[in-house]
Structure formats: C-alpha cells, structure tokens
Protein backbone atom coordinates (compact mmCIF):
# COMPACT_ATOMS: atom_id res chain seq x y z
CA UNK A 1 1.34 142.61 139.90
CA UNK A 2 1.79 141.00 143.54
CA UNK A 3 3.72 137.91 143.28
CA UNK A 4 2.28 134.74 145.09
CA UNK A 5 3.84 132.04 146.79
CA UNK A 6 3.00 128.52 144.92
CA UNK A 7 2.13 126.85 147.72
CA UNK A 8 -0.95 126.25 149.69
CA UNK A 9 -2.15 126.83 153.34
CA UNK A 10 -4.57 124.15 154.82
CA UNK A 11 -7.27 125.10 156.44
CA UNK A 12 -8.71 123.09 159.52
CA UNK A 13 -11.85 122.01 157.25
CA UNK A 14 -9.49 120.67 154.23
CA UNK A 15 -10.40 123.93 151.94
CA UNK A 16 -7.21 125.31 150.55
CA UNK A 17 -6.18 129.26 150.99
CA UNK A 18 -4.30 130.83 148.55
CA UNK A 19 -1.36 133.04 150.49
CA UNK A 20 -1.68 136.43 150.20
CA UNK A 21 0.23 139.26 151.10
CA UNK A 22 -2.45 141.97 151.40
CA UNK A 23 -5.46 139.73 153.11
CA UNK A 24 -5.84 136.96 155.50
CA UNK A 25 -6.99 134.55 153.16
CA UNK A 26 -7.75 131.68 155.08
CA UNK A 27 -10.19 134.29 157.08
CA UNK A 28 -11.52 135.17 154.06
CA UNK A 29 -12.61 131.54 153.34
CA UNK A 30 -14.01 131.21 156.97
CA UNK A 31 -16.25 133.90 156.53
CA UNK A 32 -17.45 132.55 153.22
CA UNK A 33 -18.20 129.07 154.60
CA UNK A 34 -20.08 130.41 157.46
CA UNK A 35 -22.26 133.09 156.13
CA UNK A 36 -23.06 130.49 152.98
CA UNK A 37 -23.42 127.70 156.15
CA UNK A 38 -27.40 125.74 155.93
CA UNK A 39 -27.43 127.40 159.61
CA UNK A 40 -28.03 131.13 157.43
CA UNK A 41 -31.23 129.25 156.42
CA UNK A 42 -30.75 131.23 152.77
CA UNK A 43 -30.52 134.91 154.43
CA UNK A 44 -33.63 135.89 153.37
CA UNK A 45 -34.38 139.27 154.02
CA UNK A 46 -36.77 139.57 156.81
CA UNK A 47 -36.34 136.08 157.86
CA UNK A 48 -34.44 134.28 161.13
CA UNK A 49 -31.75 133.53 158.99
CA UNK A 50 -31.19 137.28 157.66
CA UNK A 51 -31.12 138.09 161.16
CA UNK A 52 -28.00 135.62 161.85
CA UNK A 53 -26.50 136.73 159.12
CA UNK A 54 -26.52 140.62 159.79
CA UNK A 55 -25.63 139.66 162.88
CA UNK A 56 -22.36 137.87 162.10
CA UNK A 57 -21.90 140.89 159.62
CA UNK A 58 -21.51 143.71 162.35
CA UNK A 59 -19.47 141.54 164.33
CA UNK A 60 -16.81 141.33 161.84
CA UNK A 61 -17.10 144.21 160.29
CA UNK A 62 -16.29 145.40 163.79
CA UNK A 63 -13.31 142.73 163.93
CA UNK A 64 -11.87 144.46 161.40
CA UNK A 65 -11.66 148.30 162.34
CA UNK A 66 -15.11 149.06 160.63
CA UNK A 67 -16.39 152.03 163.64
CA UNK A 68 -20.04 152.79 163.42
CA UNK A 69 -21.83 155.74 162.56
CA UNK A 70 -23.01 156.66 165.94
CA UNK A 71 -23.77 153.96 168.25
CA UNK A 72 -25.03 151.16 166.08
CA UNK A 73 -24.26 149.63 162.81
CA UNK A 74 -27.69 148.88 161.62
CA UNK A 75 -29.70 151.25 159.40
CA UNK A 76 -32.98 149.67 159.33
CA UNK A 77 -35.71 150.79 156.55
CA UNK A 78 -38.89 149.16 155.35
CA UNK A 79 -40.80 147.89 151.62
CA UNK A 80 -43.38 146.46 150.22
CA UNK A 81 -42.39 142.65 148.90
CA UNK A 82 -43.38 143.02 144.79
CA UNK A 83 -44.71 146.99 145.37
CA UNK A 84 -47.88 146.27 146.67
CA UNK A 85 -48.00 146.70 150.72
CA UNK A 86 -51.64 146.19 150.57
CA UNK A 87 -51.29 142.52 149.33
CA UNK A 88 -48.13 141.50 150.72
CA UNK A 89 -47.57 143.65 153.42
CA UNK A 90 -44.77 145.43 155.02
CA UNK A 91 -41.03 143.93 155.06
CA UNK A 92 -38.73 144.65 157.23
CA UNK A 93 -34.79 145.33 155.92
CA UNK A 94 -31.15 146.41 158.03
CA UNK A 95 -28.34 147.42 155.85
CA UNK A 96 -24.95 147.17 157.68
CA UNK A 97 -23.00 150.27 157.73
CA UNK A 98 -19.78 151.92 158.88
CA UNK A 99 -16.56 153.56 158.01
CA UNK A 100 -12.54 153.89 158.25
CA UNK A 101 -11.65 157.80 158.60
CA UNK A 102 -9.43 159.04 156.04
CA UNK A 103 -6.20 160.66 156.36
CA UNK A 104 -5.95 163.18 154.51
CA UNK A 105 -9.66 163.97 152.90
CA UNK A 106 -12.05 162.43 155.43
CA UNK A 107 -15.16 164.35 154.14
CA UNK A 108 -15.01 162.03 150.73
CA UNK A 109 -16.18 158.72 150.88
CA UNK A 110 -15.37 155.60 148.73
CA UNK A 111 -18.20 152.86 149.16
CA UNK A 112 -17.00 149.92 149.00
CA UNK A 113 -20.38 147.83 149.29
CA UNK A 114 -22.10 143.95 148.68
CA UNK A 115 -25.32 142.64 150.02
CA UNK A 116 -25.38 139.93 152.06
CA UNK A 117 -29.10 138.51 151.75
CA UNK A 118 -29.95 135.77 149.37
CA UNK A 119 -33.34 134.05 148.76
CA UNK A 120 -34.21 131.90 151.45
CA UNK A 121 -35.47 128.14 151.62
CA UNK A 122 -37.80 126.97 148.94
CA UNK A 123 -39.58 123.57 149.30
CA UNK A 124 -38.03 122.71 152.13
CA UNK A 125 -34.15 123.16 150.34
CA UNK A 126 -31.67 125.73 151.49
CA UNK A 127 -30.31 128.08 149.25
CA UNK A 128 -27.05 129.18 150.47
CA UNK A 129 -25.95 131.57 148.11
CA UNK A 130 -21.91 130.85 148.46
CA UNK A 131 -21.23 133.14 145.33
CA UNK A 132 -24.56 135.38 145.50
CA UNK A 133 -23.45 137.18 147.55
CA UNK A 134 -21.42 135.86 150.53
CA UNK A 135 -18.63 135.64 148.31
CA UNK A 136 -18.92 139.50 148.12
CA UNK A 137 -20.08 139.81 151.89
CA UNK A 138 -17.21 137.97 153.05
CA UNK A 139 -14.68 140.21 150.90
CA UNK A 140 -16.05 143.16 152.75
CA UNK A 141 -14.29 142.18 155.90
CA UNK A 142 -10.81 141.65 154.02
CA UNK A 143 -10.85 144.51 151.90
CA UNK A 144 -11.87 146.74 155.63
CA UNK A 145 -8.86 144.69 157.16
CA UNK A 146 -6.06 145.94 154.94
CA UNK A 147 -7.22 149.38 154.98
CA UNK A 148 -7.52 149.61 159.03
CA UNK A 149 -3.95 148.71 159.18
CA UNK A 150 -3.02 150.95 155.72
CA UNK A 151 -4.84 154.23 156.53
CA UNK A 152 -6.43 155.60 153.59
CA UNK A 153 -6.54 159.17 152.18
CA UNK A 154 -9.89 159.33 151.89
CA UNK A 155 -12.89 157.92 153.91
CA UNK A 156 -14.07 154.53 153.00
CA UNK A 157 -17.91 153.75 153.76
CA UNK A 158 -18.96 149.77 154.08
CA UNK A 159 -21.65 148.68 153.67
CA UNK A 160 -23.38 145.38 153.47
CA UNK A 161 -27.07 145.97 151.69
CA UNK A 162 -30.16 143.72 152.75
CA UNK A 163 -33.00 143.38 150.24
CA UNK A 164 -31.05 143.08 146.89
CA UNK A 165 -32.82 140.04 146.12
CA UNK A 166 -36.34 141.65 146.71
CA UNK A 167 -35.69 144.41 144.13
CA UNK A 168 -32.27 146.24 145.21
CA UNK A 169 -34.11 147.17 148.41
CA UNK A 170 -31.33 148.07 150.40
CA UNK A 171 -29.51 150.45 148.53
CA UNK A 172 -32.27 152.42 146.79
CA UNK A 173 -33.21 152.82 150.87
CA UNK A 174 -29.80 153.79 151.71
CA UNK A 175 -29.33 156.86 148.18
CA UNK A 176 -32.46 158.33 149.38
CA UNK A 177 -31.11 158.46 153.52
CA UNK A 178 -27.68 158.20 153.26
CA UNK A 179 -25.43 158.40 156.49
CA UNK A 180 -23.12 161.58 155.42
CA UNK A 181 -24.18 163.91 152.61
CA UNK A 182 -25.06 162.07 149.16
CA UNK A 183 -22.71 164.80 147.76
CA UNK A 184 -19.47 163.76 149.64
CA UNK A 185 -20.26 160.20 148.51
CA UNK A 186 -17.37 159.93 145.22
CA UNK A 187 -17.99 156.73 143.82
CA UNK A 188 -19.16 153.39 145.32
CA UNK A 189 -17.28 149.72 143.86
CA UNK A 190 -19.58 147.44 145.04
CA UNK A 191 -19.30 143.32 144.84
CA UNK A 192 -21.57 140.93 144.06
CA UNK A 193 -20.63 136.96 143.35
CA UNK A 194 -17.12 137.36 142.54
CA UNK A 195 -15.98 133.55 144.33
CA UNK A 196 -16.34 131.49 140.90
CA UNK A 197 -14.85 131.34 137.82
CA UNK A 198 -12.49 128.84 136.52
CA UNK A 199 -11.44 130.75 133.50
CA UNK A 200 -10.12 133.59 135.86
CA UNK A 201 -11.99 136.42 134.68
CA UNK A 202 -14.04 139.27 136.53
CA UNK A 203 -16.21 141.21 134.92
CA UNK A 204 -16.00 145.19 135.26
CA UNK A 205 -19.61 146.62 134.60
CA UNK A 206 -20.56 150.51 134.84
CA UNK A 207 -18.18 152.11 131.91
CA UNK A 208 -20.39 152.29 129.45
CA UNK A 209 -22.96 154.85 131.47
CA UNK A 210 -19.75 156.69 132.60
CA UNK A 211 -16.84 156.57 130.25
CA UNK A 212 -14.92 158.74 132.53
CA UNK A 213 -14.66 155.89 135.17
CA UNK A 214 -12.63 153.70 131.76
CA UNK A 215 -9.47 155.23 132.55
CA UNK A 216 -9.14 154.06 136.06
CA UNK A 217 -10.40 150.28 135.32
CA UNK A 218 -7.53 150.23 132.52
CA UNK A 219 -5.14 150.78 135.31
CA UNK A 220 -6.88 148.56 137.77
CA UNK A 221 -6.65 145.73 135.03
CA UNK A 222 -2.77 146.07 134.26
CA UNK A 223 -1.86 144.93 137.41
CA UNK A 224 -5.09 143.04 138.68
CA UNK A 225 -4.41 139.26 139.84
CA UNK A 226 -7.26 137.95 138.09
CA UNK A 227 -8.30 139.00 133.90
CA UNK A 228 -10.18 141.71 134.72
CA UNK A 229 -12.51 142.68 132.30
CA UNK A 230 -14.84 145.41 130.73
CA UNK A 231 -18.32 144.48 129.83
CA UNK A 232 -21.94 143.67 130.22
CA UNK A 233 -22.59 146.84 130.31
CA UNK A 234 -23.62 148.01 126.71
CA UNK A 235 -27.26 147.63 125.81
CA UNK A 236 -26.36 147.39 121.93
CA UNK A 237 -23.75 144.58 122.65
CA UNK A 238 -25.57 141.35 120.65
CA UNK A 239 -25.98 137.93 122.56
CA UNK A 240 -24.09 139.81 126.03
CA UNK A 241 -26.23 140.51 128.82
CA UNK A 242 -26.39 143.71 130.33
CA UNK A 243 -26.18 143.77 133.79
CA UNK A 244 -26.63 147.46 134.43
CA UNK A 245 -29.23 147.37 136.49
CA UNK A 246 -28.94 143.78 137.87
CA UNK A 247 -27.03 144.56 141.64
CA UNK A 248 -27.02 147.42 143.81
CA UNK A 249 -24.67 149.55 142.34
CA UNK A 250 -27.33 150.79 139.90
CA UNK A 251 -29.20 152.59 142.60
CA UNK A 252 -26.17 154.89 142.94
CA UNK A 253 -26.20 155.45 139.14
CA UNK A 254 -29.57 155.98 139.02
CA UNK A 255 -28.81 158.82 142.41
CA UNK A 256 -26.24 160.29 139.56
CA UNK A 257 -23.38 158.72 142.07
CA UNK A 258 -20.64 157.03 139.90
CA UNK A 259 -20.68 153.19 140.14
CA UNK A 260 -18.88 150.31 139.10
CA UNK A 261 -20.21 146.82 139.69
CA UNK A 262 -17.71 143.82 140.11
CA UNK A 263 -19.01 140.18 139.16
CA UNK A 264 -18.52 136.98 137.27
CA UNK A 265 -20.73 134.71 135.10
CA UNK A 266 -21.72 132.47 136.80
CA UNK A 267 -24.88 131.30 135.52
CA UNK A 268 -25.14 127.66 136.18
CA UNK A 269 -25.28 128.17 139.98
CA UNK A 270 -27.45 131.77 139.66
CA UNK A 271 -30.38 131.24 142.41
CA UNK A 272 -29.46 127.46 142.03
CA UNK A 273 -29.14 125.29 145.39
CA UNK A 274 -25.30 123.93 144.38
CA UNK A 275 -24.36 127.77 145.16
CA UNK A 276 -22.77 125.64 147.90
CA UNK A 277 -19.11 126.83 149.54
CA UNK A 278 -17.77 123.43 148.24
CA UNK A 279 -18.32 124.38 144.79
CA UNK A 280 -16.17 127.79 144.64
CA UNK A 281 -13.52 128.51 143.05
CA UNK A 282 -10.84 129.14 146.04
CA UNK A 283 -7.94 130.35 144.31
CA UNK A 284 -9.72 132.90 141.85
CA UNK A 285 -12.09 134.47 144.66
CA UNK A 286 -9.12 135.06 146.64
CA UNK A 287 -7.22 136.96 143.76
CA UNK A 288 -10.53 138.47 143.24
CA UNK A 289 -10.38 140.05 146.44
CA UNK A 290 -7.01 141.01 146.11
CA UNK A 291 -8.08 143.13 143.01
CA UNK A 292 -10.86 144.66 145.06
CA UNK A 293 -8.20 145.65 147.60
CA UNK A 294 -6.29 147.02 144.53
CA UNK A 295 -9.22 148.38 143.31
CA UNK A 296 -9.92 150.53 146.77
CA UNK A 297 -6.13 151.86 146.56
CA UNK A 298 -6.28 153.13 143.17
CA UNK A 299 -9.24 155.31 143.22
CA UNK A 300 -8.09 157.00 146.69
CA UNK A 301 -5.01 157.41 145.44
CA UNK A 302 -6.35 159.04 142.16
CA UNK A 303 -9.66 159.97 143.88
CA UNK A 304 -9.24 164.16 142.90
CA UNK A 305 -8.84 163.19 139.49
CA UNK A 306 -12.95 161.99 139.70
CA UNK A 307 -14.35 165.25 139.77
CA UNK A 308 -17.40 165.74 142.01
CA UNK A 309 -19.06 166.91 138.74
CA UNK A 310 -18.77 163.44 137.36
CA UNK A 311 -21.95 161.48 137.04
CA UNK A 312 -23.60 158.80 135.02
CA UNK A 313 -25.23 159.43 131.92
CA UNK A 314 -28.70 157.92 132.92
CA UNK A 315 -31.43 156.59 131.10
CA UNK A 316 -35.15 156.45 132.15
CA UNK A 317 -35.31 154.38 135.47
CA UNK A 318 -37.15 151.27 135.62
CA UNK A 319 -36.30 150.51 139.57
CA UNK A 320 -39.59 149.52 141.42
C-alpha cells in the first residue's frame, strides 16, 4: 500500500486535496467541480450542456497524453430515446475516445472507460451529477496522466461513453463499431460514481459472471487505498442489489468482452439534485482513483495471464 502524507493541500476554492504520489489530486478535484458545475446544465445527452461537457472531455483527455484515433476524438452514433424512433425520434450521442500506445504489446487494449452524461434539468432544477458520473469522468484524466508519463505494456483505450443514462447508449454503440478489432479488446474496468462513501468502501462488480477475473481483484484489494470490495453482482444474493447490468460495462459482457464495473452505494444522492461537488467525499474519491490507477497496473502487468479465450458466462440479454 502507498503511504500518504497526513496533511492537506488547499485548493484556491477551499476544497481540500488529498496528496498523492501517483495523481495530481488537486486536478482531479478541478475537473470534478467543473464538469459537475450548474454551467453543464445536467449533461444530458443530446443537449447544450452534453455538448460542453464532451467538449471539456477531449480537451483534457488531450491534456493528458490521450492521442486520437485518427484525427478526431469523437465517435458519434445515433438512438431512439425509450426504443421507439417513431414517437420520440432520433437522438443524437458522441462517445469520447482515444489511446496511450503500449510498450511492449500495443495490439491489446485495456479500456479503461466512464460516461460522462447525466440526466439533465428537470422542472427548472439542475442535476449535476457530481458522483454519477463526473466523479468517474474526471478520474479518466488522472488515471491517462500517470500512464502517459509511466508507459504501459499494453495499449490502454479511454473512453468517456455518452448515453448511459438513456439505456447504456454509448457503449452498446461503441461493442458493435469498435475503434480496433473487438478481439484485441482484453478486458475493459470501467468507473461509474466512485467520489462518495464515508465508510471507505468500493464496490468490485463483474466476478460473479467471470470467476476467472476473482483472482486479479484479490490482488487489487490487498494493496488498494480504499476497502475494496466484491459484490453486487450475484443474482441469488438476498436483500443485495445486483448491479450487473446497471452501467456500461455490461455491454462488454454482454459482447463476451470481460468486464469489471467499479462503484459505490450511494443511494441517497442516486439521480437526486444534492449530487452536488460540495457533498463528495474528497479524501475517499481520491484514494478511489488511486486504486483505479492500481487497478490499470495490475492487469497490464498480469494481462497474458487473461487468456483471450476468457469470456463471461452470459445470461439471456435484456439490453434495449
């Protein structure tokens, strides 16, 4: 386990940074306050503020040695708001998406992946979604930044999905059209509201589809700065929700691409309007990130050992 300083850096807007020695933590924060800002008007797929937002996305991905594939970072695709175009009409979605060249194995890609829309303004009240999902957004940027300056072995593919909130949009676009082969594409860890939790723990979901992903979580968990756990995963687990198919790492299990979903429970702010910045919990998100970082270094390291072969053991799909 890193060891951490005690003390606190001040940030400019009186929010407190936890030092860290593999991310720029007070960054970190930044990005968090302004993609969860009332100026994001709720980044709403489709909408003005989704627009900011993805735009503030590429640009830092960029800042921090994300490189397109080809000449832009967008991947734009389109759906039909509840399934039915003919009543609702056409939507309009961008995922955000680039890469960091491996070292060693450059034609196998680790996803590392969060959405950054939300649901928008409702009754005139902006819903800012602070943990769902800029907390996982922002984390993108940091987790990128450690590995542009610490070359991986292996490729690592970002990407920042629009259209999770309208029925995991994004991602089921990006499976089906993927940017490199779907069979160079190992494994994708992807975040979604991992900023609050006062009791420290972050939740490990995907094992229970694909027991051969256990071994690797064990190891992320013995040295992980936060109590990183396994669960909410099993379907015959009484009074625990499963949340198998509740982000978008269950489009890649459903596309037989091994997943693992990182969250917390946070249900008292879930789709509420306190999801504000203020209300996070600082110090946890940043040692949450810090695990993701660990997270990203333990499967390239051990990346061989997660056969190609390897794939979910999948259920009936019930994805609209």
């Amino acid at each position: 386990m890193i060891k951490r300083a005690v003390f606190l850096v001040v940030l400019t807007l009186g929010q407190a940074a936890r030092p860290s020695t593999l991310i720029d933590s007070s960054q970190l924060l930044r990005d968090l306050q302004t993609l969860s800002a009332d100026d994001m008007q709720g980044r709403q797929a489709d909408t003005p503020g989704g627009e900011k937002a993805r735009a503030y996305v590429t640009e830092r991905l960029k800042a921090s040695g994300v490189a397109p594939f080809g000449e832009s970072y967008a991947a734009p695709f389109t759906f039909a708001s509840g399934g039915r175009a003919a009543a609702q009409g056409e939507r309009h979605g961008v995922n955000v998406i680039g890469h960091i060249d491996g070292t060693r194995t450059p034609t196998r890609y680790i996803v590392v992946s969060a959405h950054y829309d939300h649901i928008g303004t409702r009754n005139g009240v902006v819903f800012n979604g602070a943990d769902d999902n800029a907390s996982g957004t922002a984390a993108l940027f940091a987790v990128a930044k450690y590995f542009s300056t610490h070359p991986p072995a292996h490729s690592l593919l970002f990407v920042a999905f629009d259209a999770e909130e309208a029925g995991l949009r994004g991602s089921t676009a990006f499976v089906k059209q993927p940017p490199v082969d779907a069979a160079a594409l190992a494994i994708d860890l992807n975040m979604d509201m991992i900023g609050r939790d006062p009791d420290d723990k972050l939740f490990v979901v995907g094992t229970y589809l694909q027991p051969a992903l256990k071994p690797f979580v064990e190891r992320i968990a013995a040295g992980a700065p936060v109590k990183l756990l396994i669960g909410h995963d099993n379907p015959n687990e009484r009074n625990v929700e499963d949340w198998t198919k509740d982000s978008d790492h269950y489009s890649f299990i459903q596309a037989k691409i091994p997943a693992l979903y990182f969250g917390v429970e946070d249900y008292p702010q879930h789709h509420k309007a306190t999801d504000d910045y203020d209300t996070m919990t600082f110090d946890f998100y940043v040692r949450a990130v810090e695990t993701m970082v660990q997270a990203v270094k333990l499967f390239d390291a051990e990346l061989e050992r997660l056969q190609p072969a390897t794939r979910p053991l999948m259920g009936p799909s019930r994805l609209p």
